[in-house]
Protein backbone atom coordinates (compact mmCIF):
# COMPACT_ATOMS: atom_id res chain seq x y z
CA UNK A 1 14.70 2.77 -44.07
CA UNK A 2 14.89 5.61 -42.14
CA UNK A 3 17.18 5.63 -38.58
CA UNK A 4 14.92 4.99 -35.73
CA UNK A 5 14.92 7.94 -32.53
CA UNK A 6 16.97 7.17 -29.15
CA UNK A 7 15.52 7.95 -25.77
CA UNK A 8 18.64 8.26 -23.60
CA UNK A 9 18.01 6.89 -19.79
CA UNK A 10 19.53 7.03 -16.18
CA UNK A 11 18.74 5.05 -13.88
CA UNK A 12 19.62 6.07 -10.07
CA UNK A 13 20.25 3.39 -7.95
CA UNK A 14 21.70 -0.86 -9.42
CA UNK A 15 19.57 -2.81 -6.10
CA UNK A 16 16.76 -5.30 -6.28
CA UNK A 17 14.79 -3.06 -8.76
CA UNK A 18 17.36 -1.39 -10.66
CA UNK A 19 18.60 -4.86 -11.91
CA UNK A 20 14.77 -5.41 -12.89
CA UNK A 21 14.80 -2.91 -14.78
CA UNK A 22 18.11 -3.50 -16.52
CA UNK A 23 17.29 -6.87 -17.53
CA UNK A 24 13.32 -5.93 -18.67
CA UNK A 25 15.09 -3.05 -21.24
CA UNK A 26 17.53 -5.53 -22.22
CA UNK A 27 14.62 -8.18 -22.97
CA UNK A 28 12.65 -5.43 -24.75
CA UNK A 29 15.48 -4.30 -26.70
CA UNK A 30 14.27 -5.40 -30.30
CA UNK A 31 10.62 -4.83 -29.56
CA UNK A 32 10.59 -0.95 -28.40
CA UNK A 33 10.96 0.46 -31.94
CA UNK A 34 7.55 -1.38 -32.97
CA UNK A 35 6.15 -0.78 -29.07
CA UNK A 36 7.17 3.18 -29.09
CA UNK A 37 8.60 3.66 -32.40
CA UNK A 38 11.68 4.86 -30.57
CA UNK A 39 15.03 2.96 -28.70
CA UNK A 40 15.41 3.79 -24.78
CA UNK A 41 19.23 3.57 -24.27
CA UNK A 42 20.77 3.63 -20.74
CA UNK A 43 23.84 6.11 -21.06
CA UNK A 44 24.28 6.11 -17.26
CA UNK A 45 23.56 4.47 -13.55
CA UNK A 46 24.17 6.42 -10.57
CA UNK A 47 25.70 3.98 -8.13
CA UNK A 48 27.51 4.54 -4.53
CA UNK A 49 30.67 2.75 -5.30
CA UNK A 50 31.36 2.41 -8.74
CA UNK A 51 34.58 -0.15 -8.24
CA UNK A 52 32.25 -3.05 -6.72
CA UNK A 53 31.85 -5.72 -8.96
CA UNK A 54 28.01 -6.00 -10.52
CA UNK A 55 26.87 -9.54 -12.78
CA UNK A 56 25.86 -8.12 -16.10
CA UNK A 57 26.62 -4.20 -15.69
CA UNK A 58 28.56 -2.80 -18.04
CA UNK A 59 31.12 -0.91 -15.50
CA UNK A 60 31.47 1.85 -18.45
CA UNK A 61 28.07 3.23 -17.39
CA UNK A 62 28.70 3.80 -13.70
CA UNK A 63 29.30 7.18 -12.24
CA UNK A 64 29.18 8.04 -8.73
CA UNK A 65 28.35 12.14 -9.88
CA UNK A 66 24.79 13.03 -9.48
CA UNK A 67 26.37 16.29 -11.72
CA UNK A 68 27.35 14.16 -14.67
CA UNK A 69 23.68 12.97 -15.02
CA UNK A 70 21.99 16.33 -14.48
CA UNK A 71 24.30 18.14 -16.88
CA UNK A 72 23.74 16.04 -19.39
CA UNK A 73 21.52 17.47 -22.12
CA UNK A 74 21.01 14.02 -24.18
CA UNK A 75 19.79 12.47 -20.80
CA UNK A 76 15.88 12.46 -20.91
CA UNK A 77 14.78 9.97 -18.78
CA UNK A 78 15.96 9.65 -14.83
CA UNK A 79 14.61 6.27 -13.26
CA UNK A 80 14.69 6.41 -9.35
CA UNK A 81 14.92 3.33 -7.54
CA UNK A 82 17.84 4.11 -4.95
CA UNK A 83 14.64 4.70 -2.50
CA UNK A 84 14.76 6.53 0.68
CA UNK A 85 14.06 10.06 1.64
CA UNK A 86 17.28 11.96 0.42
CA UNK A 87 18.90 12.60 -1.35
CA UNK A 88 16.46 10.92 -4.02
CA UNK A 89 13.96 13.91 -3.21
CA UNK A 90 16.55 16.43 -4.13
CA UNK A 91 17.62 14.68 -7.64
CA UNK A 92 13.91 14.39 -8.75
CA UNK A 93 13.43 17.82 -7.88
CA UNK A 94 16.58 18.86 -9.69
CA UNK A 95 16.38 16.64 -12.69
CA UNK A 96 12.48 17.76 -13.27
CA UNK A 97 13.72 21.46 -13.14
CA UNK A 98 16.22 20.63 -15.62
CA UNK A 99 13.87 19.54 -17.62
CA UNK A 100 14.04 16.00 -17.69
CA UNK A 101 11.03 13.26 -16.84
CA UNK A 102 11.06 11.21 -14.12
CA UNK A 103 10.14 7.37 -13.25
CA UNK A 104 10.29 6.51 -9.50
CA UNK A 105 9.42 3.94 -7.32
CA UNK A 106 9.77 5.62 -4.14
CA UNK A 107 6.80 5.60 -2.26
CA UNK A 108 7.84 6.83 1.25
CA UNK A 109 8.68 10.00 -0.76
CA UNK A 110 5.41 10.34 -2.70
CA UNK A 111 3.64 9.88 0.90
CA UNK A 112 5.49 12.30 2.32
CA UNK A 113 6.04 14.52 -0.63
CA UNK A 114 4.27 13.98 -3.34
CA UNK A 115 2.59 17.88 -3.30
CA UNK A 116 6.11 19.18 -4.09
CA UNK A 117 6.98 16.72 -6.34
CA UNK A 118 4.10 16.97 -8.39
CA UNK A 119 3.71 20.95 -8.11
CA UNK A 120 7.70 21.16 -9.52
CA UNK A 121 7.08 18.49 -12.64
CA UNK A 122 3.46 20.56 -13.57
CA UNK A 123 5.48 23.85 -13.70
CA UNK A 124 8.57 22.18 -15.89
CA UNK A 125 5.94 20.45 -18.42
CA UNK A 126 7.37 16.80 -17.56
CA UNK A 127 6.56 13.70 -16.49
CA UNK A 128 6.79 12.42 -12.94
CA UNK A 129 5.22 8.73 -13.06
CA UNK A 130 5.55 5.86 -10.08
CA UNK A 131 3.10 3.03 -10.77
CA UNK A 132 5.64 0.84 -9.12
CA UNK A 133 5.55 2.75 -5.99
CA UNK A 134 1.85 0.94 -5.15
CA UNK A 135 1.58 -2.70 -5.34
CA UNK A 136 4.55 -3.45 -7.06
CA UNK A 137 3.29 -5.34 -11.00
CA UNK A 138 -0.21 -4.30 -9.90
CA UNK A 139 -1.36 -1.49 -12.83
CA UNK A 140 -3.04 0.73 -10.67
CA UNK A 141 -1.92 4.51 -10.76
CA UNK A 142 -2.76 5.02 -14.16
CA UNK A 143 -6.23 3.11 -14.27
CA UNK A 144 -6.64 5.59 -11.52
CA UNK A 145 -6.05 8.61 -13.26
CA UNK A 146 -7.13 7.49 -16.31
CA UNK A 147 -9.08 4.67 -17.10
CA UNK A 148 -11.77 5.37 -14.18
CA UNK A 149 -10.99 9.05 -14.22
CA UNK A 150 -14.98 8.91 -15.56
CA UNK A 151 -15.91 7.81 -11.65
CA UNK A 152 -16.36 9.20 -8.68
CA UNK A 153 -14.15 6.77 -6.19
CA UNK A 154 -15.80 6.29 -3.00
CA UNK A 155 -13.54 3.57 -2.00
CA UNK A 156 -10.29 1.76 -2.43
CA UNK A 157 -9.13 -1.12 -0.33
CA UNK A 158 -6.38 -3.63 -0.48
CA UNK A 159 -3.92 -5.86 0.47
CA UNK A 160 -1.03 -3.94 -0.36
CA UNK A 161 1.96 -5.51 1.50
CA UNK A 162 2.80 -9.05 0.74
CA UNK A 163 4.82 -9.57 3.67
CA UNK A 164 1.91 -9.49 6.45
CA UNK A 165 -0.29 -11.28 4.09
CA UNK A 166 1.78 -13.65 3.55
CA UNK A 167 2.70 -14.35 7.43
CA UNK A 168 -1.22 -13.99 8.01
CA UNK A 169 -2.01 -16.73 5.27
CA UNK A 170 0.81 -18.94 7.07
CA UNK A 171 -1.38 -18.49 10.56
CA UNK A 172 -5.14 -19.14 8.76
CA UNK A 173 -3.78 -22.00 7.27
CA UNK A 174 -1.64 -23.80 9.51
CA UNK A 175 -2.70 -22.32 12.96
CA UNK A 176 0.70 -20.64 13.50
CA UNK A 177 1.38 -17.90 16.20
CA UNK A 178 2.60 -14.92 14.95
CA UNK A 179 5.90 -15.11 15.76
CA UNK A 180 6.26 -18.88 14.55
CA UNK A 181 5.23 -17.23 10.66
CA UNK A 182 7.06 -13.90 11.06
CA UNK A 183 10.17 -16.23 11.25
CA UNK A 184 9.04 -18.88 8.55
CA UNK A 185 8.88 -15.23 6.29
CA UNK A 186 12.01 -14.07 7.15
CA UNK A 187 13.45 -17.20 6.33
CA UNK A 188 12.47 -17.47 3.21
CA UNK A 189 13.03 -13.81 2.26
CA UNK A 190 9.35 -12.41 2.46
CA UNK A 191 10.65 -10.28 5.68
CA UNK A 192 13.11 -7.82 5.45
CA UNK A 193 16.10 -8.34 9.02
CA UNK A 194 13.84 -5.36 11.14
CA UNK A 195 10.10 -6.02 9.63
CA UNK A 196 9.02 -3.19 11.59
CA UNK A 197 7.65 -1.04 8.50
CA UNK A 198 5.35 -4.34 7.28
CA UNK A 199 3.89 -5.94 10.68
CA UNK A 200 3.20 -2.41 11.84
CA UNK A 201 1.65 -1.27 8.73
CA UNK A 202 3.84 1.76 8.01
CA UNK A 203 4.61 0.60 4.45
CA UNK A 204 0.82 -0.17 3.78
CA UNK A 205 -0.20 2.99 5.44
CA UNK A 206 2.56 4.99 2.70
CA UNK A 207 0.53 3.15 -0.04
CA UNK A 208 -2.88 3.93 1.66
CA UNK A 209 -1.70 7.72 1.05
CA UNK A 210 -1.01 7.56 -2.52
CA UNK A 211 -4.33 5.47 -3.68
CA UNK A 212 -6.28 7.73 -1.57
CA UNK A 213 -4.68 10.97 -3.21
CA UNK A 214 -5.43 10.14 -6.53
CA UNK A 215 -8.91 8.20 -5.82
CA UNK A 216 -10.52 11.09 -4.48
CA UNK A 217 -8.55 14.11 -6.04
CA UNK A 218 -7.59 15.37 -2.62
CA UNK A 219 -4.20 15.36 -0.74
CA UNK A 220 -3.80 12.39 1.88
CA UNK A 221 -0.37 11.39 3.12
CA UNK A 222 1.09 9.19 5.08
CA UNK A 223 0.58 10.99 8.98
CA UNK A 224 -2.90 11.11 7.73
CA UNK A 225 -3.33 7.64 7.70
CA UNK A 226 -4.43 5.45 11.14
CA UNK A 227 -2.43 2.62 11.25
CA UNK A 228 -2.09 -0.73 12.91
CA UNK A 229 0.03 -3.92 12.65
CA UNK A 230 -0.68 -7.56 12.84
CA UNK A 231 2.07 -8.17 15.82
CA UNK A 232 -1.18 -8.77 18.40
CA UNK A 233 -3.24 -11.45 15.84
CA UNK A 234 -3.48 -14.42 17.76
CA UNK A 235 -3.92 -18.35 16.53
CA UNK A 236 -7.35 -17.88 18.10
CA UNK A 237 -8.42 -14.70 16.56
CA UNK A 238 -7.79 -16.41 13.36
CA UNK A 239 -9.54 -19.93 14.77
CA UNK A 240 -12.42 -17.35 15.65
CA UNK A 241 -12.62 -15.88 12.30
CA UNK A 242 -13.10 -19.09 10.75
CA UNK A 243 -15.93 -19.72 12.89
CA UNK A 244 -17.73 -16.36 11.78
CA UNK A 245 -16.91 -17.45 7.57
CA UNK A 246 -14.21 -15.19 8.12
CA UNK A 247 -10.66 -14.32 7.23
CA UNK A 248 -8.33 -11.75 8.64
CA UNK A 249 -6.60 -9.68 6.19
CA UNK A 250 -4.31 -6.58 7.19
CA UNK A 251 -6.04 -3.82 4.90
CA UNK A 252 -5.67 -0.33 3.46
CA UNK A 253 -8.72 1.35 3.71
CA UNK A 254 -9.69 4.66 1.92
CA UNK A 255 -13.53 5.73 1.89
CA UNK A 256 -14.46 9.03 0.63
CA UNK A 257 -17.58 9.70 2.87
CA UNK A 258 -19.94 12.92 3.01
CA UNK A 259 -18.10 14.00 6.36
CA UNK A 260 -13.94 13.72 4.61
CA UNK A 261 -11.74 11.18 4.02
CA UNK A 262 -11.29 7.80 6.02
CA UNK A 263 -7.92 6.45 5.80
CA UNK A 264 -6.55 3.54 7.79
CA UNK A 265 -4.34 0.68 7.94
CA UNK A 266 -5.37 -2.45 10.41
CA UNK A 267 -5.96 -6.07 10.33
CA UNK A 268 -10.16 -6.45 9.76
CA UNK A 269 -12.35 -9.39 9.62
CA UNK A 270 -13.82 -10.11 6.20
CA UNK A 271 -15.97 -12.60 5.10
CA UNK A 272 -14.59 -15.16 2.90
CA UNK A 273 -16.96 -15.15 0.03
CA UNK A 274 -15.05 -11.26 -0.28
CA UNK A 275 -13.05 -11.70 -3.38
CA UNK A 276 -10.16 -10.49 -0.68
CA UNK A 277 -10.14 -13.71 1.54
CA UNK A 278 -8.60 -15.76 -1.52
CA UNK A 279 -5.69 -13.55 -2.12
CA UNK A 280 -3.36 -15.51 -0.42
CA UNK A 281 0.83 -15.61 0.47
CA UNK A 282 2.86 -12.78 -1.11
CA UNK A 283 0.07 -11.34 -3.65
CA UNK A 284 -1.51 -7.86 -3.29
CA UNK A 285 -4.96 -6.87 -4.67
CA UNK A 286 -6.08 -3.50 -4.70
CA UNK A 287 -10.51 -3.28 -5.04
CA UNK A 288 -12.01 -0.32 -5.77
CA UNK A 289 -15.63 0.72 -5.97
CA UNK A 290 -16.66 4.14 -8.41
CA UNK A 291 -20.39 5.28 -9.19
CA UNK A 292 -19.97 3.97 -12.84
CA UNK A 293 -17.53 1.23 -13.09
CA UNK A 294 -18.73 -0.41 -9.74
CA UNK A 295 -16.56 -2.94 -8.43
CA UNK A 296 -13.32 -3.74 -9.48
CA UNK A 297 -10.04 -5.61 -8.20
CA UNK A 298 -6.58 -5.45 -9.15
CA UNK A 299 -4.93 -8.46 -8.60
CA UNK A 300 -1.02 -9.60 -8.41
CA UNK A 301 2.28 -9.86 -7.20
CA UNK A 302 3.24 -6.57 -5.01
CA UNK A 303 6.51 -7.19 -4.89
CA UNK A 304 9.73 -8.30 -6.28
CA UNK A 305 12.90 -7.76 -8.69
CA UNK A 306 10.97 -8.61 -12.01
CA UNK A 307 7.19 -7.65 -10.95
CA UNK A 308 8.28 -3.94 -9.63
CA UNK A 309 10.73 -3.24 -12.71
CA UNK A 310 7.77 -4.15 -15.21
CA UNK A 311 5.84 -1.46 -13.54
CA UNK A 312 8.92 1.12 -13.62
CA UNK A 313 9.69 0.06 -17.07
CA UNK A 314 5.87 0.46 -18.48
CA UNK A 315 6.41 4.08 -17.10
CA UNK A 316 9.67 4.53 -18.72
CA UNK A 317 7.84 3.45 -22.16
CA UNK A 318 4.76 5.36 -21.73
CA UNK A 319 7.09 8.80 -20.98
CA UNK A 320 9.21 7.67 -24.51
CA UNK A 321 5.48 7.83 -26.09
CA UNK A 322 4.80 11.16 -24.69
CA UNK A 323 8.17 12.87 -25.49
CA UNK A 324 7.39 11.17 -29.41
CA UNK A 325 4.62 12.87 -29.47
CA UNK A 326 5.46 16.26 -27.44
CA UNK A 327 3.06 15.65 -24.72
CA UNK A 328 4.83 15.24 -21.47
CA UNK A 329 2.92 16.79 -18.47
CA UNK A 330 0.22 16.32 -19.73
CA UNK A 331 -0.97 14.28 -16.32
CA UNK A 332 0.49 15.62 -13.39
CA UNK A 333 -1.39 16.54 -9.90
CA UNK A 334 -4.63 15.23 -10.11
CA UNK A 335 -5.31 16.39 -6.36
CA UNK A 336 -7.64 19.73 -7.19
CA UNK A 337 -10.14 19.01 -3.88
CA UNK A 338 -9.24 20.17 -0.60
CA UNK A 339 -11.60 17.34 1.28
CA UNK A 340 -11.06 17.03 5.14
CA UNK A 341 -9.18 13.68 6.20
CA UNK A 342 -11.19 12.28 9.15
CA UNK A 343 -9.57 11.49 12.58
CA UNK A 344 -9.78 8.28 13.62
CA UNK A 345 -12.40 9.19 16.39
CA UNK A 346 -14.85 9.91 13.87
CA UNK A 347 -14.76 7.05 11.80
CA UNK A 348 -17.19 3.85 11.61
CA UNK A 349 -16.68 0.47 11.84
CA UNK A 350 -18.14 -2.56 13.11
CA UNK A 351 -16.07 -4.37 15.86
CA UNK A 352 -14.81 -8.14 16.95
CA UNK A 353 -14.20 -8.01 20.44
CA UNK A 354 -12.83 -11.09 22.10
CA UNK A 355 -12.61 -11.31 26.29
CA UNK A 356 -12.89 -13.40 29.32
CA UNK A 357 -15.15 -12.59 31.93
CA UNK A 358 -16.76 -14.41 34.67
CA UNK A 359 -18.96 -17.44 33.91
CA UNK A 360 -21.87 -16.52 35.82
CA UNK A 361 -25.41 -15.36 34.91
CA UNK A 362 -26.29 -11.68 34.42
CA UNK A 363 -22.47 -10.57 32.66
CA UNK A 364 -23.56 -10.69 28.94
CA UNK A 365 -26.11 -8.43 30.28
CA UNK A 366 -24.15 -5.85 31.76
CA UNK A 367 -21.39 -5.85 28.56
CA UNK A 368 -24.88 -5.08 26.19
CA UNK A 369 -25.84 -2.49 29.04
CA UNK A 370 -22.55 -0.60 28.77
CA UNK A 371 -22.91 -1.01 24.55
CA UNK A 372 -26.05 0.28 24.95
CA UNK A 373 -25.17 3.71 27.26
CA UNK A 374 -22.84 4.17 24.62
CA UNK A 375 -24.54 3.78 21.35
CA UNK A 376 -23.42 0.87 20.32
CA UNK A 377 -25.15 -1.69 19.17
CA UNK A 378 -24.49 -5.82 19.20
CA UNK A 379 -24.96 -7.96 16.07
CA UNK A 380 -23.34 -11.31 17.27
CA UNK A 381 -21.90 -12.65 20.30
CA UNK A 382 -20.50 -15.91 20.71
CA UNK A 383 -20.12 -17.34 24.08
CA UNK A 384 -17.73 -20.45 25.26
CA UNK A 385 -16.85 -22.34 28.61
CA UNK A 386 -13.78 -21.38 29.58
CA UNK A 387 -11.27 -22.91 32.40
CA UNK A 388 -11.03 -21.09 36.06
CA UNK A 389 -14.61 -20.51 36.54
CA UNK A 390 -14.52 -17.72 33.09
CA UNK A 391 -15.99 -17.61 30.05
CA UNK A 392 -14.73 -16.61 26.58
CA UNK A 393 -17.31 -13.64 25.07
CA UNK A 394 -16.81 -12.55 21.24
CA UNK A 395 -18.94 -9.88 20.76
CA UNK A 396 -19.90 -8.44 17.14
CA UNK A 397 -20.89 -5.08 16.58
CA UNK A 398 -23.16 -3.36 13.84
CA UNK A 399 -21.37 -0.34 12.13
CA UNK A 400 -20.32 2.31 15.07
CA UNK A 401 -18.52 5.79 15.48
CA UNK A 402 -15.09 4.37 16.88
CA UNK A 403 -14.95 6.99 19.45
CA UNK A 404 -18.05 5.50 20.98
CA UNK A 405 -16.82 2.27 20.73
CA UNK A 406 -13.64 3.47 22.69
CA UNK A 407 -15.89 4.92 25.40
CA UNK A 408 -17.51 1.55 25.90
CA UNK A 409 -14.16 -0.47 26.16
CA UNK A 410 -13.12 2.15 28.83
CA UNK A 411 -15.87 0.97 30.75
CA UNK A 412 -16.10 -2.85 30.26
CA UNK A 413 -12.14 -3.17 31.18
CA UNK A 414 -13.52 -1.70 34.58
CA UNK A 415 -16.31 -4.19 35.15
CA UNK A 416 -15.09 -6.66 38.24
CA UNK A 417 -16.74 -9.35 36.16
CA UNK A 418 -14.31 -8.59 33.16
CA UNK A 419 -11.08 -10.77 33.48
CA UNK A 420 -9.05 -9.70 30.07
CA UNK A 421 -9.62 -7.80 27.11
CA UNK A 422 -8.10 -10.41 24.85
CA UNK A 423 -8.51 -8.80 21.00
CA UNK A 424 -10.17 -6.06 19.16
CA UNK A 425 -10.45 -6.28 15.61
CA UNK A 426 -12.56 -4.23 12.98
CA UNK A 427 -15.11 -5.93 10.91
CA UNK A 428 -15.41 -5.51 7.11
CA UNK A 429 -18.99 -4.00 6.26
């Protein structure tokens, strides 16, 4: 029986992920020669301090030298989940022009710097893959690239952050305040200590970037992307909702319209027969709609030690495949359009606007009026008593330019009749 191949590995980075990974090659250990018809063997892990103690490392395979890993000929494989900026840019950049293929998970980087990253593995012939880096276990890169390659994407939206869906889910179904479910997530680990990058969108906007790169075959990254939180969702926005058949969901939106790209990150209304509204706590989804395939959703946990290293170590597999067969590099940049990304002003949406204004006759009237000047027009409004002598006005839009929209609310916020602007929402649709 002949000696089966070894892939030798390093992994940068022993966290969260890193011990994902570690534990998902050790399960696959006897399977890989009948997956790949090769071995992946870990010869080293790039660590910060090499002398702390780690459950179920082998200490042996610790180095603190970035140099020992790049000079090392037998090293194929470099698997980056240290995350950050730098100096993970600068060892993907090095190990690709060394000639080795790389797996990361880093998806601030891609946002920010994919181009280069992408540009340096096409002219070295490697691999550079990072399903992980969107939607943790969710396959979605590579069905991307290559099982809808056949489409022509004209939309991708998601729930791609589990933390803000899962303190959302907390207020639609026990009518918390914000704040109450930001701290019933920290407390049981769904929010990082500062939250900032998930209840302001940032890390959903990063995501937003990537999908919408390889979607549409055109360069979008992250300061593209317009982005909102979910710190200013209110008990009775949700309570509202409801009464419309609606949920709110914070979503990444990509369209890929005949003016440019739309990309944006902000909590919307959607109805709840959407298959959306039922992905609920800590799971992402990713839907996306192409001119063949139609609709289809990606569904699954988006985060976590076990669910992120299964997508970093399918990548790790799929590059042993491709070096079996002398094909790496064979996918690299898939971004060959130069489409223009639209500023926010310019893009559509339909609007939930909640306020108080005086409860007397003649003020719905004037809000339409000032809709009206501006070209926008009112699907729904929903009107309730309110204490103090005001009223509580929702007011649903149809589908307007937002800059139009923005012109009205200038207006109304000026009316003497208008108390508060209370919320202002975007509508799926």
């Amino acid at each position: 029986m002949s000696e089966i191949p070894v892939i030798k590995a390093a992994l940068l980075g022993a966290g969260t992920v890193g011990g994902g990974v570690l534990r998902i090659l050790e399960w696959q250990r006897d399977e890989m020669p009948k997956k790949l018809g090769v071995s992946i063997e870990l010869k080293k892990i790039l660590v910060r301090d090499k002398t702390k103690k780690r459950e179920g490392i082998d200490s042996a395979l610790l180095t603190e030298d970035w140099q020992e890993i790049l000079s090392d000929p037998e090293i194929q494989i470099v698997i980056e989940v240290m995350g950050g900026i730098e100096p993970a840019r600068t060892y993907i950049l090095e190990a690709l022009q060394a000639g080795k293929n790389v797996v990361t998970a880093n998806k601030d980087l891609l946002a920010e710097h994919g181009r280069e990253l992408l540009d340096t593995a096409e002219r070295a012939g490697r691999d550079l893959m990072f399903e992980a880096a969107v939607a943790g276990g969710i396959p979605i890169i590579r069905p991307l690239k290559q099982c809808l390659a056949a489409n022509h994407i004209t939309e991708v939206m998601g729930i791609v952050n589990g933390t803000t869906n899962y303190i959302l889910t907390r207020m639609t179904a026990e009518g918390m305040e914000f704040s109450e479910a930001l701290a019933r997530a920290t407390e049981l680990g769904y929010a990082e200590a500062d939250p900032t990058a998930d209840i302001e969108g940032y890390d959903a906007a990063r995501k937003v970037a990537i999908l919408a790169s390889i979607a549409f075959n055109s360069r979008v990254t992250f300061s593209d992307v317009y982005t909102e939180g979910i710190t200013k969702i209110t008990a009775a926005d949700i309570r509202y909702a409801a009464e419309l058949d609606m949920v709110i969901k914070l979503l990444g939106v990509a369209r890929n319209t005949e003016g440019g790209i739309e990309a944006g990150v902000y909590p919307m209304l959607i109805p709840s027969s959407h298959p959306l509204a039922s992905v609920h706590d800590a799971f992402n989804a990713v839907f996306v709609h192409g001119d063949a395939v139609d609709d289809a959703m990606f569904l699954g946990r988006g985060a976590g030690q076990l669910p992120t290293g299964s997508a970093v170590a399918g990548d790790v597999f799929e590059i042993a495949r491709n070096i079996q067969a002398g094909s790496t590099g064979k996918i690299s940049c898939t971004c060959y359009k130069n489409l223009p990304v639209k500023p926010v002003e310019e893009m559509r949406s339909r609007y939930f606007l909640r306020l108080k204004a005086e409860d007397r006759p003649g003020v719905l009237a004037g809000i339409a009026s000032v809709f009206g000047n501006n070209n926008v027009s009112i699907s729904q409004v929903i009107q309730k008593s309110a204490s103090g002598g005001a009223a509580e006005l929702v007011v649903i839009t149809d589908q307007v330019v937002e800059r139009h929209f923005r012109d009205s609310l200038l207006v109304i916020k000026e009316l003497s009749m208008v108390k508060e602007i209370s919320s202002v929402l975007r509508v799926y649709g």
